[in-house]
Protein backbone atom coordinates (compact mmCIF):
# COMPACT_ATOMS: atom_id res chain seq x y z
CA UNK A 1 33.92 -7.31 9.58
CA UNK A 2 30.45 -7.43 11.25
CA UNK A 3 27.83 -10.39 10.63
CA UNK A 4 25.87 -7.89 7.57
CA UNK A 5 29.21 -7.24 5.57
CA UNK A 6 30.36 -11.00 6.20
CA UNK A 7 27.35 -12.08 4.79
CA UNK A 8 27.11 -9.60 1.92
CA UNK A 9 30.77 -10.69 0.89
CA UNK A 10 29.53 -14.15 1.11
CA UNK A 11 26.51 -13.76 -1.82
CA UNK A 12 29.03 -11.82 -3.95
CA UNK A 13 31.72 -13.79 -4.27
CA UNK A 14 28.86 -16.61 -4.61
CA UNK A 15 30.63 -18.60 -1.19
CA UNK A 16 27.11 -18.27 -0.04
CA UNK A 17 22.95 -17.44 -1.25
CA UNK A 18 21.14 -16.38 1.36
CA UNK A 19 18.13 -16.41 -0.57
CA UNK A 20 17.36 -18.99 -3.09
CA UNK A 21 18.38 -22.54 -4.11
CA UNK A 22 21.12 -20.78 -6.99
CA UNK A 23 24.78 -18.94 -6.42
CA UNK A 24 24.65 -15.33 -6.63
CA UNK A 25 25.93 -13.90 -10.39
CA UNK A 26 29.42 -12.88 -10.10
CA UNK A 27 29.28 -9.05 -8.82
CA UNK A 28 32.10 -7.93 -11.42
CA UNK A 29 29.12 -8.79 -14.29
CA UNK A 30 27.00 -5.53 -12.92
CA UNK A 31 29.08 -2.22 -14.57
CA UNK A 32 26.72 -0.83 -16.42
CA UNK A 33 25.42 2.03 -14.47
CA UNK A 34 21.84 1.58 -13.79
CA UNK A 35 19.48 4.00 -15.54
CA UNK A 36 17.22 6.21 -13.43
CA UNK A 37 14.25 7.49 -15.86
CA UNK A 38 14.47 11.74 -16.23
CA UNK A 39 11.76 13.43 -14.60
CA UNK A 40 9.12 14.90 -17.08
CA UNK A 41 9.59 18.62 -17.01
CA UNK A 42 5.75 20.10 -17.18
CA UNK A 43 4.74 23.93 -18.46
CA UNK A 44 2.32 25.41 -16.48
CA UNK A 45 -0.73 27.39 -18.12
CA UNK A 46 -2.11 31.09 -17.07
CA UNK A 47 -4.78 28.65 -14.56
CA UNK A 48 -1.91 26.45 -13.11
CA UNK A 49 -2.49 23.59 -15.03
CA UNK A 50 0.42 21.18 -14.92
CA UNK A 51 0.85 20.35 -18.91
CA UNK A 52 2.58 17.02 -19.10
CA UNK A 53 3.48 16.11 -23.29
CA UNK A 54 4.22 12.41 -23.86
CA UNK A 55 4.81 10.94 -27.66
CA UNK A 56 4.41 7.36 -28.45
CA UNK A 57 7.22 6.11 -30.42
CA UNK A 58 9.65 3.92 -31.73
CA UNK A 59 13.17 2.79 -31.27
CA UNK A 60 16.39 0.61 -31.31
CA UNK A 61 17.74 -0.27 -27.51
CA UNK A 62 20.67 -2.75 -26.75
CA UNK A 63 18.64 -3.98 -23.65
CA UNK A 64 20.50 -7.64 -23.34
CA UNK A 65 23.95 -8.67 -25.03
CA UNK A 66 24.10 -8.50 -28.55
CA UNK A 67 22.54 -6.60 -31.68
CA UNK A 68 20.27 -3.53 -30.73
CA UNK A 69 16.61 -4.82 -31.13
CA UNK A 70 13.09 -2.44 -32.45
CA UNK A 71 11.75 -1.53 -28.95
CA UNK A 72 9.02 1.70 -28.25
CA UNK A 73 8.72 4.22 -25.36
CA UNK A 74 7.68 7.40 -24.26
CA UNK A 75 9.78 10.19 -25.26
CA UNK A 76 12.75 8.07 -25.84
CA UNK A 77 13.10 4.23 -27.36
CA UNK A 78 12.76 2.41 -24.09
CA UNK A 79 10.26 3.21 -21.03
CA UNK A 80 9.14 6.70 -20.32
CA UNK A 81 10.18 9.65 -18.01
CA UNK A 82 8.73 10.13 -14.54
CA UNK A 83 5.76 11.80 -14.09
CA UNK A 84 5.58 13.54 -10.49
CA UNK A 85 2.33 16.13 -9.29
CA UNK A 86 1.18 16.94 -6.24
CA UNK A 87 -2.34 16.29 -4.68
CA UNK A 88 -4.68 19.32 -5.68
CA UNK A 89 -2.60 19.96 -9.30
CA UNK A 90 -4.68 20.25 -12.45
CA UNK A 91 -2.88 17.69 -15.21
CA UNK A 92 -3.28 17.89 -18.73
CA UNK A 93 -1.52 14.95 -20.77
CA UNK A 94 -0.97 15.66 -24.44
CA UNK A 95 -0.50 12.13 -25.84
CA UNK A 96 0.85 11.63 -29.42
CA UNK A 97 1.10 8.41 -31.37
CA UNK A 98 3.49 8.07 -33.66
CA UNK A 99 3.59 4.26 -33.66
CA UNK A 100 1.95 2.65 -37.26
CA UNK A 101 -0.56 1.17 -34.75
CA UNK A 102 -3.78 2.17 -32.42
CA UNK A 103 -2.81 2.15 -28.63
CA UNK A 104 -3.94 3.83 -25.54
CA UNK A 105 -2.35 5.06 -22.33
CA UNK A 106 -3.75 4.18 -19.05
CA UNK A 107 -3.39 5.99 -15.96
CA UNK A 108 -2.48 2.99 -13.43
CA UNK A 109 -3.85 3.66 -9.97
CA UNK A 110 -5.01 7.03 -10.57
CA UNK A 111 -8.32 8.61 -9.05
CA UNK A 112 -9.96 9.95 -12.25
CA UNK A 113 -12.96 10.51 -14.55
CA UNK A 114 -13.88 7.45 -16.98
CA UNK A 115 -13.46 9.17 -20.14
CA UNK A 116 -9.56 10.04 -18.93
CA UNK A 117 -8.95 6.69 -17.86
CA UNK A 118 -7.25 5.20 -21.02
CA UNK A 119 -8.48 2.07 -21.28
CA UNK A 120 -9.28 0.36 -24.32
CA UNK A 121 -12.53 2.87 -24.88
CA UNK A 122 -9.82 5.92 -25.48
CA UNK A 123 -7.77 4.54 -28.24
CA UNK A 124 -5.78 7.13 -30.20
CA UNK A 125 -4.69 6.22 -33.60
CA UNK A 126 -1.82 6.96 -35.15
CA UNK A 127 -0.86 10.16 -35.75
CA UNK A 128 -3.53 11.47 -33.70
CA UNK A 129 -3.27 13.08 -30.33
CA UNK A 130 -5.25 12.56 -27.07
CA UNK A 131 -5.28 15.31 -24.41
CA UNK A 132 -7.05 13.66 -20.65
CA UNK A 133 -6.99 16.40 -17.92
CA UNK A 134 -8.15 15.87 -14.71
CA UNK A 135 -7.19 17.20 -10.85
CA UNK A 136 -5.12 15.12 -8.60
CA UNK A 137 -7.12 14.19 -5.64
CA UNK A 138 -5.61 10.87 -3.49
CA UNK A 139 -3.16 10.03 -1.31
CA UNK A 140 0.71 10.35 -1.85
CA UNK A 141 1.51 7.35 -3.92
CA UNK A 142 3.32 5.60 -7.22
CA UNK A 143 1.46 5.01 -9.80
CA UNK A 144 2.21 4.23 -13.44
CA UNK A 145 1.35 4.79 -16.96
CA UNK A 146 1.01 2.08 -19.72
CA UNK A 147 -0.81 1.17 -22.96
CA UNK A 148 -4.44 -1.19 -22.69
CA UNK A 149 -5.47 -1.37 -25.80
CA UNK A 150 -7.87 -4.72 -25.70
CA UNK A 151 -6.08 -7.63 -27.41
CA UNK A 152 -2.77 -5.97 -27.44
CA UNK A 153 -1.85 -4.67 -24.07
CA UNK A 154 0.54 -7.68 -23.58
CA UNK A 155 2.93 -6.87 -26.94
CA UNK A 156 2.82 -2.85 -26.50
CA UNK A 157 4.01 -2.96 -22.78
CA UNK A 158 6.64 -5.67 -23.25
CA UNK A 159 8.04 -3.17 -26.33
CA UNK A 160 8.88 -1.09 -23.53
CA UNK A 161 5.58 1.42 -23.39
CA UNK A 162 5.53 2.25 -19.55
CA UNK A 163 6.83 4.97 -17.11
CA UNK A 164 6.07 5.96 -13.17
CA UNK A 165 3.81 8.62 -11.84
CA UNK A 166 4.30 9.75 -8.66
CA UNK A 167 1.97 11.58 -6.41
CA UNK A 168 3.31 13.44 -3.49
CA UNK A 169 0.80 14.78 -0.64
CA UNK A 170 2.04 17.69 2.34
CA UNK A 171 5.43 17.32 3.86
CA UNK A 172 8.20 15.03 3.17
CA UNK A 173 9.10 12.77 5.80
CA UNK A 174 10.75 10.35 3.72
CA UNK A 175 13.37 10.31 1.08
CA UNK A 176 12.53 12.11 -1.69
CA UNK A 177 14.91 13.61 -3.94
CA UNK A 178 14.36 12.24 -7.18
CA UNK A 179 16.94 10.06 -8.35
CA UNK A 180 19.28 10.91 -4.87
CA UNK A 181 18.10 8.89 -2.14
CA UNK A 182 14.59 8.30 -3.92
CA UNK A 183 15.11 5.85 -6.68
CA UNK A 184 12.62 4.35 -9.63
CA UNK A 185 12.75 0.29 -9.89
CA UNK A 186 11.23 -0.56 -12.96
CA UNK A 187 11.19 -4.46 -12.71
CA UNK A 188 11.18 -6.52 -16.14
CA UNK A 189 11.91 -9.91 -17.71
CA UNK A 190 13.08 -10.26 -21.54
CA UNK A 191 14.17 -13.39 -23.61
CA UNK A 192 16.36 -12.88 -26.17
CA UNK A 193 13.86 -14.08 -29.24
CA UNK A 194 13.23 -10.69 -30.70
CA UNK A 195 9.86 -11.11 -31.14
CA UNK A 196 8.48 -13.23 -28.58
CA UNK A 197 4.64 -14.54 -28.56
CA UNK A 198 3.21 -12.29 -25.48
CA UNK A 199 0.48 -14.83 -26.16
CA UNK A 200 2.11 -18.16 -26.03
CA UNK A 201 1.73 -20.74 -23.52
CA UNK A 202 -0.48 -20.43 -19.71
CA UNK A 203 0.54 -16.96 -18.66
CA UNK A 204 2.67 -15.46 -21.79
CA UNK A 205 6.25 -14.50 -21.50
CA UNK A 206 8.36 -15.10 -18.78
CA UNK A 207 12.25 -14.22 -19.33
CA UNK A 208 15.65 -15.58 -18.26
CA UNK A 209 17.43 -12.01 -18.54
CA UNK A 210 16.15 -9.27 -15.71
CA UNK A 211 16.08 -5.59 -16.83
CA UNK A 212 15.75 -2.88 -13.72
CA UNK A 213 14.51 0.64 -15.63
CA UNK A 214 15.81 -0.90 -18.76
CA UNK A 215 18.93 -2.19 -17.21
CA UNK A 216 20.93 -5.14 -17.81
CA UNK A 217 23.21 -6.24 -14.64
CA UNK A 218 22.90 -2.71 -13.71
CA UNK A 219 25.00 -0.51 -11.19
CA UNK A 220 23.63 1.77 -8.37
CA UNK A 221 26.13 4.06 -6.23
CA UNK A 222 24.28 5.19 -3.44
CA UNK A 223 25.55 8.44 -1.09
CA UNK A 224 22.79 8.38 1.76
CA UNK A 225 22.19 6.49 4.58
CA UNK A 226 18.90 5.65 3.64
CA UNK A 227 17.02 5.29 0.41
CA UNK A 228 13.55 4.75 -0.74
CA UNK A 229 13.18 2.46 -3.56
CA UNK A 230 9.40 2.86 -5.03
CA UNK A 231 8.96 -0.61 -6.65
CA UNK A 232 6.89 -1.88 -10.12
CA UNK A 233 6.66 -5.28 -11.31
CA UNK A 234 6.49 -4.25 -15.08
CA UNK A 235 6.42 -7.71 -16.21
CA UNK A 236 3.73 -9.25 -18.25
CA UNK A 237 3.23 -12.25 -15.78
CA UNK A 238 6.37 -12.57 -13.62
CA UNK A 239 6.10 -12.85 -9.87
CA UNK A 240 8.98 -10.96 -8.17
CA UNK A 241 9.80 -12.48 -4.29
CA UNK A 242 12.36 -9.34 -3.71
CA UNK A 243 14.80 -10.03 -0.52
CA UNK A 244 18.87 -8.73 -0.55
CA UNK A 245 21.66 -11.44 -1.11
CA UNK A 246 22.34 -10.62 2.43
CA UNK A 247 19.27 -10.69 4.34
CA UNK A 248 18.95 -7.42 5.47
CA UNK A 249 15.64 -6.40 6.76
CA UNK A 250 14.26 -3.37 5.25
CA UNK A 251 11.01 -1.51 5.59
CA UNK A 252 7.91 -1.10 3.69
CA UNK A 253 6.37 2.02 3.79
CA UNK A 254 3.72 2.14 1.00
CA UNK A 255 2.02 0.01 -1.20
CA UNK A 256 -0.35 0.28 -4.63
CA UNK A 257 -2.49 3.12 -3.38
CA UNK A 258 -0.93 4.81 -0.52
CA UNK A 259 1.48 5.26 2.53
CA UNK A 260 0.87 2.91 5.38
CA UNK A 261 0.40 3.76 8.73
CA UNK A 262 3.37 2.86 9.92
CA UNK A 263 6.27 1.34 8.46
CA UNK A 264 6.76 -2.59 8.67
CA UNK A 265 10.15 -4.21 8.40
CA UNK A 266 10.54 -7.14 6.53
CA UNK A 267 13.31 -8.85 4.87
CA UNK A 268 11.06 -10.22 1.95
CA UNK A 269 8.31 -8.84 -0.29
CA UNK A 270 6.52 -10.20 -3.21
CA UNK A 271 4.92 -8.59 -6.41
CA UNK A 272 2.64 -9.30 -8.97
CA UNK A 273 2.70 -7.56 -12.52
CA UNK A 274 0.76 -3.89 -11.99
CA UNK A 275 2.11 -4.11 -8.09
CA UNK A 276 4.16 -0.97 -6.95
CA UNK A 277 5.89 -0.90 -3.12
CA UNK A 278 7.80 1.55 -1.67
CA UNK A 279 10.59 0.30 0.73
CA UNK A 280 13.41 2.26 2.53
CA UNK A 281 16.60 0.80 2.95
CA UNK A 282 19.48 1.06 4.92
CA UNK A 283 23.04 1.43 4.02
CA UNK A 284 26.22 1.31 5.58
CA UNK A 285 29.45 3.40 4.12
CA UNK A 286 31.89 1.07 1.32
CA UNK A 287 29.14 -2.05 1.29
CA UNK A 288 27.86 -3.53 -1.47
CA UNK A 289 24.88 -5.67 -2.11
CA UNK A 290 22.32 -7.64 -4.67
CA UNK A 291 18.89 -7.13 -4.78
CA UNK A 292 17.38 -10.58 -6.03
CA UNK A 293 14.14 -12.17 -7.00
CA UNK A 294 13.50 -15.86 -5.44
CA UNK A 295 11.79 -18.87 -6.32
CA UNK A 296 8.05 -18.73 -4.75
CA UNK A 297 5.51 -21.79 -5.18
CA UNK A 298 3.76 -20.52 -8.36
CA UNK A 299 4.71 -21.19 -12.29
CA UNK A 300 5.40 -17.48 -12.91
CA UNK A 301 7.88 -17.34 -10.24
CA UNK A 302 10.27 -19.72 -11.33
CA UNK A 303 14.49 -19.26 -10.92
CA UNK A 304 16.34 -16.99 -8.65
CA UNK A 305 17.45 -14.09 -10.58
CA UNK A 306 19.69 -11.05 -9.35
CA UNK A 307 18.39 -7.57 -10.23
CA UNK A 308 20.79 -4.80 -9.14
CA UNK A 309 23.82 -4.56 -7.52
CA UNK A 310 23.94 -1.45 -5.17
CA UNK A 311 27.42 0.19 -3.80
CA UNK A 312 27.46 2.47 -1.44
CA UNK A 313 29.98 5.20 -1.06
CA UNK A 314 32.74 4.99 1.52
CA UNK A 315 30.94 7.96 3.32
CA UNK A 316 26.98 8.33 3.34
CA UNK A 317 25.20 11.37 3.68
CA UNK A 318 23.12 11.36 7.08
CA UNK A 319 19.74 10.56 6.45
CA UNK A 320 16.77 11.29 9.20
CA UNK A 321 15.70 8.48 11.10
CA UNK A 322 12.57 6.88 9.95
CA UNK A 323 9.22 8.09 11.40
CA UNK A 324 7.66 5.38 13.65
CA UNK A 325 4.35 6.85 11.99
CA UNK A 326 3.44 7.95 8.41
CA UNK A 327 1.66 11.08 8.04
CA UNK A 328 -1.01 10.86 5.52
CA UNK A 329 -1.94 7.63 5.22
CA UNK A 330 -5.16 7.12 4.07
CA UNK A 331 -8.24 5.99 6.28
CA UNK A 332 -8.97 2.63 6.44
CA UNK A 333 -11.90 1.52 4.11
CA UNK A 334 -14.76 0.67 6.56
CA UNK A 335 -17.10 -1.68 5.17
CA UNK A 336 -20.57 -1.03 6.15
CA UNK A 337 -23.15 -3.90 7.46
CA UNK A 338 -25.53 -4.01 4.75
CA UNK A 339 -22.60 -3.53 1.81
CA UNK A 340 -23.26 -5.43 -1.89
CA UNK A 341 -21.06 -8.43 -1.96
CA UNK A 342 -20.09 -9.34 -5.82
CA UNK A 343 -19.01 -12.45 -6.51
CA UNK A 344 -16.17 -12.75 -9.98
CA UNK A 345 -15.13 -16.31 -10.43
CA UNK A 346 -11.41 -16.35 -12.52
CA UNK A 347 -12.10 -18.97 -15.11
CA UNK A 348 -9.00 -20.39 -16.81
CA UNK A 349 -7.33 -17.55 -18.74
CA UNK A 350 -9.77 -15.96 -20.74
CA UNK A 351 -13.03 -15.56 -19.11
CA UNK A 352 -14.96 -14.06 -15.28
CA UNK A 353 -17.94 -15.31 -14.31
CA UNK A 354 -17.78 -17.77 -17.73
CA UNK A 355 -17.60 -14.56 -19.57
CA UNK A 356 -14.96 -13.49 -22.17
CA UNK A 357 -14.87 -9.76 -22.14
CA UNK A 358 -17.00 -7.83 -24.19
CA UNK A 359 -16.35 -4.24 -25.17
CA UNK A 360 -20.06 -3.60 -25.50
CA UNK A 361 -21.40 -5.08 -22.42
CA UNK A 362 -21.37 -3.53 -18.94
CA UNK A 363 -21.00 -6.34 -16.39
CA UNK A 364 -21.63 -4.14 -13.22
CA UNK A 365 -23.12 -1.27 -12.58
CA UNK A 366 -21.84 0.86 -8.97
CA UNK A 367 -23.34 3.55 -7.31
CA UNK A 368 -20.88 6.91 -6.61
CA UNK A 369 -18.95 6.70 -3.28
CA UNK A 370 -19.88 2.92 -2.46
CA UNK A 371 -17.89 0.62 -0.05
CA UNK A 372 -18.60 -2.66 -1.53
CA UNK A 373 -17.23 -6.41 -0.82
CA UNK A 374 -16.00 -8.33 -4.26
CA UNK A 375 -14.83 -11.59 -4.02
CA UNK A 376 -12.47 -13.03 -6.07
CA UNK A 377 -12.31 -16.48 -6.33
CA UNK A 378 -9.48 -18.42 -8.74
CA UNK A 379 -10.30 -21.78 -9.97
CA UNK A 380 -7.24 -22.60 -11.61
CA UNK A 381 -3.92 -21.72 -11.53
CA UNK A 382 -2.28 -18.46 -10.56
CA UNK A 383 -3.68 -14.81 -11.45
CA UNK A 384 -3.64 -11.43 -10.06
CA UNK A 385 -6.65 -9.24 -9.99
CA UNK A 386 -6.38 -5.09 -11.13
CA UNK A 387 -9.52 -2.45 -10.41
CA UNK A 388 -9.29 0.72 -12.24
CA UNK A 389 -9.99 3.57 -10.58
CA UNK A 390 -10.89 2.30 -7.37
CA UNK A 391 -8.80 1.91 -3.75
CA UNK A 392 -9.28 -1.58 -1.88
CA UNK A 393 -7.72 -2.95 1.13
CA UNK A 394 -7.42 -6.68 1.37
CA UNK A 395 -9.59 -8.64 3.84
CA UNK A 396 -8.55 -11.67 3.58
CA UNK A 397 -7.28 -14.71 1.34
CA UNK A 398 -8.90 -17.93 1.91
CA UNK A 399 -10.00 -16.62 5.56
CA UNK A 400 -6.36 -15.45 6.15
CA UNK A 401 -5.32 -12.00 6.93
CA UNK A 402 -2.81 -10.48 4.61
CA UNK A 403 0.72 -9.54 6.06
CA UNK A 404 0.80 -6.22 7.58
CA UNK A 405 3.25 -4.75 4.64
CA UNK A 406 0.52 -5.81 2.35
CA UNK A 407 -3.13 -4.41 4.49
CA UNK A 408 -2.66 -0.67 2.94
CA UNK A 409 -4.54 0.23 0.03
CA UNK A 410 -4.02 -1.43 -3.35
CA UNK A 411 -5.57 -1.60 -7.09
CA UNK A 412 -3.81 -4.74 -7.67
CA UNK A 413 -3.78 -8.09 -5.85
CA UNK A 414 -2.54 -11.16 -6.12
CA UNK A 415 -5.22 -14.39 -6.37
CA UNK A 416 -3.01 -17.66 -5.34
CA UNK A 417 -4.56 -20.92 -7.36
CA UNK A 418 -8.15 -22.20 -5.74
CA UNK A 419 -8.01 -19.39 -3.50
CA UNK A 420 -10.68 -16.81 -2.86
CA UNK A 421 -9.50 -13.03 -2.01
CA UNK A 422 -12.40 -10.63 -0.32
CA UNK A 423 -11.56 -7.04 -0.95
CA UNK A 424 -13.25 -3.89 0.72
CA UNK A 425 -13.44 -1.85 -2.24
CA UNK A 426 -14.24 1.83 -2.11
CA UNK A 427 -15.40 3.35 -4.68
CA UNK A 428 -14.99 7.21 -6.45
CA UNK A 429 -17.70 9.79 -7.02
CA UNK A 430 -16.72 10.48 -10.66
CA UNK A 431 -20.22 9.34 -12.46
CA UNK A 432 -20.38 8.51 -16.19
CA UNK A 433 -23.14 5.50 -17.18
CA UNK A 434 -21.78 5.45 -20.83
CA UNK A 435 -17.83 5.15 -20.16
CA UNK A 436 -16.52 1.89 -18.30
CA UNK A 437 -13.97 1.00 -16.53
CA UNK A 438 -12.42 -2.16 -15.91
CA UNK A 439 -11.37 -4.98 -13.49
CA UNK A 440 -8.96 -7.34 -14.76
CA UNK A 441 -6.26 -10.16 -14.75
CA UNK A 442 -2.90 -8.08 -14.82
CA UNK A 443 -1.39 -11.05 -16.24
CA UNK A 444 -1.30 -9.32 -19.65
CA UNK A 445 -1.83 -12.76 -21.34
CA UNK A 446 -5.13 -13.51 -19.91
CA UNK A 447 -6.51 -9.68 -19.83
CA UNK A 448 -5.86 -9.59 -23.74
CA UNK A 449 -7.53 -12.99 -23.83
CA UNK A 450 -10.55 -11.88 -22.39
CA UNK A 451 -10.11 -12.31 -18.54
CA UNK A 452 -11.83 -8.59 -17.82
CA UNK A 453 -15.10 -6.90 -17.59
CA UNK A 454 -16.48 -3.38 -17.14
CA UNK A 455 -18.39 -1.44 -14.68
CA UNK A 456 -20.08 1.65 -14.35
CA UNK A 457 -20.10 4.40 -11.71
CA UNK A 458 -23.55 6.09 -11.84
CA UNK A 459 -25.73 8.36 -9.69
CA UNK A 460 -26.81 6.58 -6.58
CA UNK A 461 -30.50 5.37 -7.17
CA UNK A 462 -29.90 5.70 -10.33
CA UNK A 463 -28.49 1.93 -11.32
CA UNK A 464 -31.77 0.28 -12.61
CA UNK A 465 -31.89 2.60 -15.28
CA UNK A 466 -28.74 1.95 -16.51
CA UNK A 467 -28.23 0.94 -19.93
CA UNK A 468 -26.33 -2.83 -20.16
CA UNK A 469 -24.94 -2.17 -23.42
CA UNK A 470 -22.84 0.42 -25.21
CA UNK A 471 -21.70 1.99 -28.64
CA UNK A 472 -18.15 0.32 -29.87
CA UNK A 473 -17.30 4.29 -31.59
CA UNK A 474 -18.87 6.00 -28.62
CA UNK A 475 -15.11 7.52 -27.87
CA UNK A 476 -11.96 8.24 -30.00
């Protein structure tokens, strides 16, 4: 037995934790074969566009032990399927609600026109159907899809309303058959009130039983050597500090909004609701191992849970060895010397800048194709900080450089408490002074209690003449 499997016998049979102040849960308690969401099969029109049909709905799902509870999804009662384009496809989503309630469906990290966004300015009502179409233009990534309907974001995605979106760009040079040796981790926390108060307490709720794509204790068999996990917290406010029961290293080779340049091994990484990583791991043929979340420093990362239990088969398909450089990673964002520095100040859980959001006010307005500084400061506890539309890369936090597995490009960051994040945010060319989008606490508790605001992408020169206000019905 070498020092890995010693040590991965050790966390199952809960002799030993390697990570975390708690035992590991017994290994016979993960059977249930983990569920990998279906990809979404498009049509494709006479001019090649990729038509994508999604449906709003309701359900009944026996997601923890013991009666079947209401839940909603996308094409199904629990999550959605897998959405997966290339860059340079035309996408049309055909989006039906057949909930007894108005919602919306953002596009999470996706380079797109306003009015296709989904954010709380495109609701569609029950019964009715919205139909965004816009053409993939950005870097290889995983993305996601989820309701933000203001007030109500927090309740609709912790029914179950979210699925991936993957975006692939040129060759593959990484794992990627879909649901083979490149697996979905859909990360979520329940409690076993049915009807919990998304709303309740400092950062809403935060569960005691971990589902992974809608699993309970779930099972993976895996046949390769190597396999690329692409990673979203899908929590309302939990903070995931992801590490194996063994402490295997691992290696991160894309974050939020993009590859990296190069992969970066680590044997720990941490995510914040809206956050998305891709890793590849390593396995070795008959082992078996957890994947756990650890106790951090913050409120909303309290307990050591285990997530997954993967197995790997006695013999393991070969798997190329992993590049020692990632081909199209994007270009880092190169802030120039006179660039507009905005200042947004996190106040409490409901307010920026001492403002609750306002679905008629525009708070900033941003010229096409800027590179712009925003800083972020957090005057209370912990919160996380979401840009729609946009791709940043971290400068720094509190003077700081972030970790190398975390300097790619993101739309979602976490803000520790009393700490100030810069970002070097670079913006799209997709103009539209009437239709916002937003930045935003991804906590879903303090977005639907006001902690978010709206900008404006306009003409450049053109920002003075702006109007600061806008029609509530001015889109259905």
């Amino acid at each position: 037995m070498n020092r890995r499997q010693f040590l991965t016998a050790a966390a199952l049979t809960g002799l030993a934790s390697a990570c975390g102040s708690t035992p590991a849960t017994d290994p016979a308690a993960f059977r249930t074969q983990l569920r990998v969401p279906p990809l979404l099969e498009p049509s494709r029109g006479e001019d090649g566009t990729l038509a994508f049909a999604l449906t709003m709905q309701r359900g009944r799902s026996a997601l923890l032990p013991g009666e079947p509870v209401e839940t909603w999804g996308f094409n199904g009662p629990y999550l959605g399927p897998t959405i997966r384009a290339s860059r340079g496809d035309k996408v049309r989503m055909t989006v039906t609600n057949r909930l007894a309630e108005t919602s919306t469906v953002h596009w999470h990290g996706m380079r797109l026109p306003a009015g296709m966004d989904g954010g709380p300015h495109q609701p569609i009502e029950p019964g009715a159907t919205w139909s965004p179409h816009w053409t993939v233009d950005q870097p290889a990534t995983t993305s996601w899809y989820h309701p933000h309907p203001h007030g109500a974001t927090a309740r609709h995605v912790y029914r179950g309303l979210a699925g991936m979106f993957i975006v692939d760009d040129g060759p593959a040079e990484l794992p990627s058959r879909y649901g083979v040796d490149d697996i979905p981790l859909i990360l979520q926390d329940k409690v076993l009130d049915p009807a919990p108060d998304p709303l309740k307490g400092t950062f809403g709720i935060l569960g005691d039983h971990m589902l992974v794509n809608g699993t309970y204790r779930g099972l993976l068999n895996v046949r390769t050597e190597r396999v690329r996990f692409r990673v979203l917290n899908g929590s309302n406010a939990r903070r995931y500090h992801l590490t194996f029961a063994d402490g295997r290293s691992f290696h991160v080779v894309g974050g939020d909004a993009g590859p990296l340049a190069a992969p970066v091994e680590v044997d720990r990484v941490s995510l914040t609701p809206g956050e998305r990583v891709e890793v590849v791991v390593s396995f070795t043929g008959g082992e078996q191992v957890l994947l756990r979340t650890v106790s951090g420093s913050d409120d909303i990362d309290e307990g050591d849970f285990d997530l997954v239990k993967i197995v790997a088969a006695p013999r393991l398909a070969a798997s190329p060895p992993l590049p020692g450089r990632l081909a199209g990673a994007p270009a880092p964002v190169v802030v120039p010397p006179q660039a507009t520095v905005r200042r947004f100040r996190l106040n409490g859980h409901d307010a920026i800048n001492g403002q609750e959001m306002d679905m008629s006010r525009i708070d900033e307005v941003v010229p096409a194709g800027a590179v712009e500084i925003w800083e972020v400061e957090n005057t209370v506890y912990a919160h996380n900080f979401h840009i729609h539309e946009v791709a940043f890369q971290v400068l720094d936090v509190d003077g700081a450089k972030p970790e190398k597995w975390a300097a790619g490009h993101k739309d979602t960051v976490y803000v520790p408490p009393k700490s100030t994040v810069r970002l070097a945010v670079q913006f799209g060319k997709f103009t539209d002074p009437g239709t916002p989008y937003m930045y935003h606490c991804h906590l879903l508790r303090h977005e639907d209690s006001g902690m978010m605001g709206q900008f404006v992408i306009v003409e450049p020169g053109t920002e003075n003449q702006v109007p600061r206000t806008i029609p509530l019905h001015h889109h259905t």
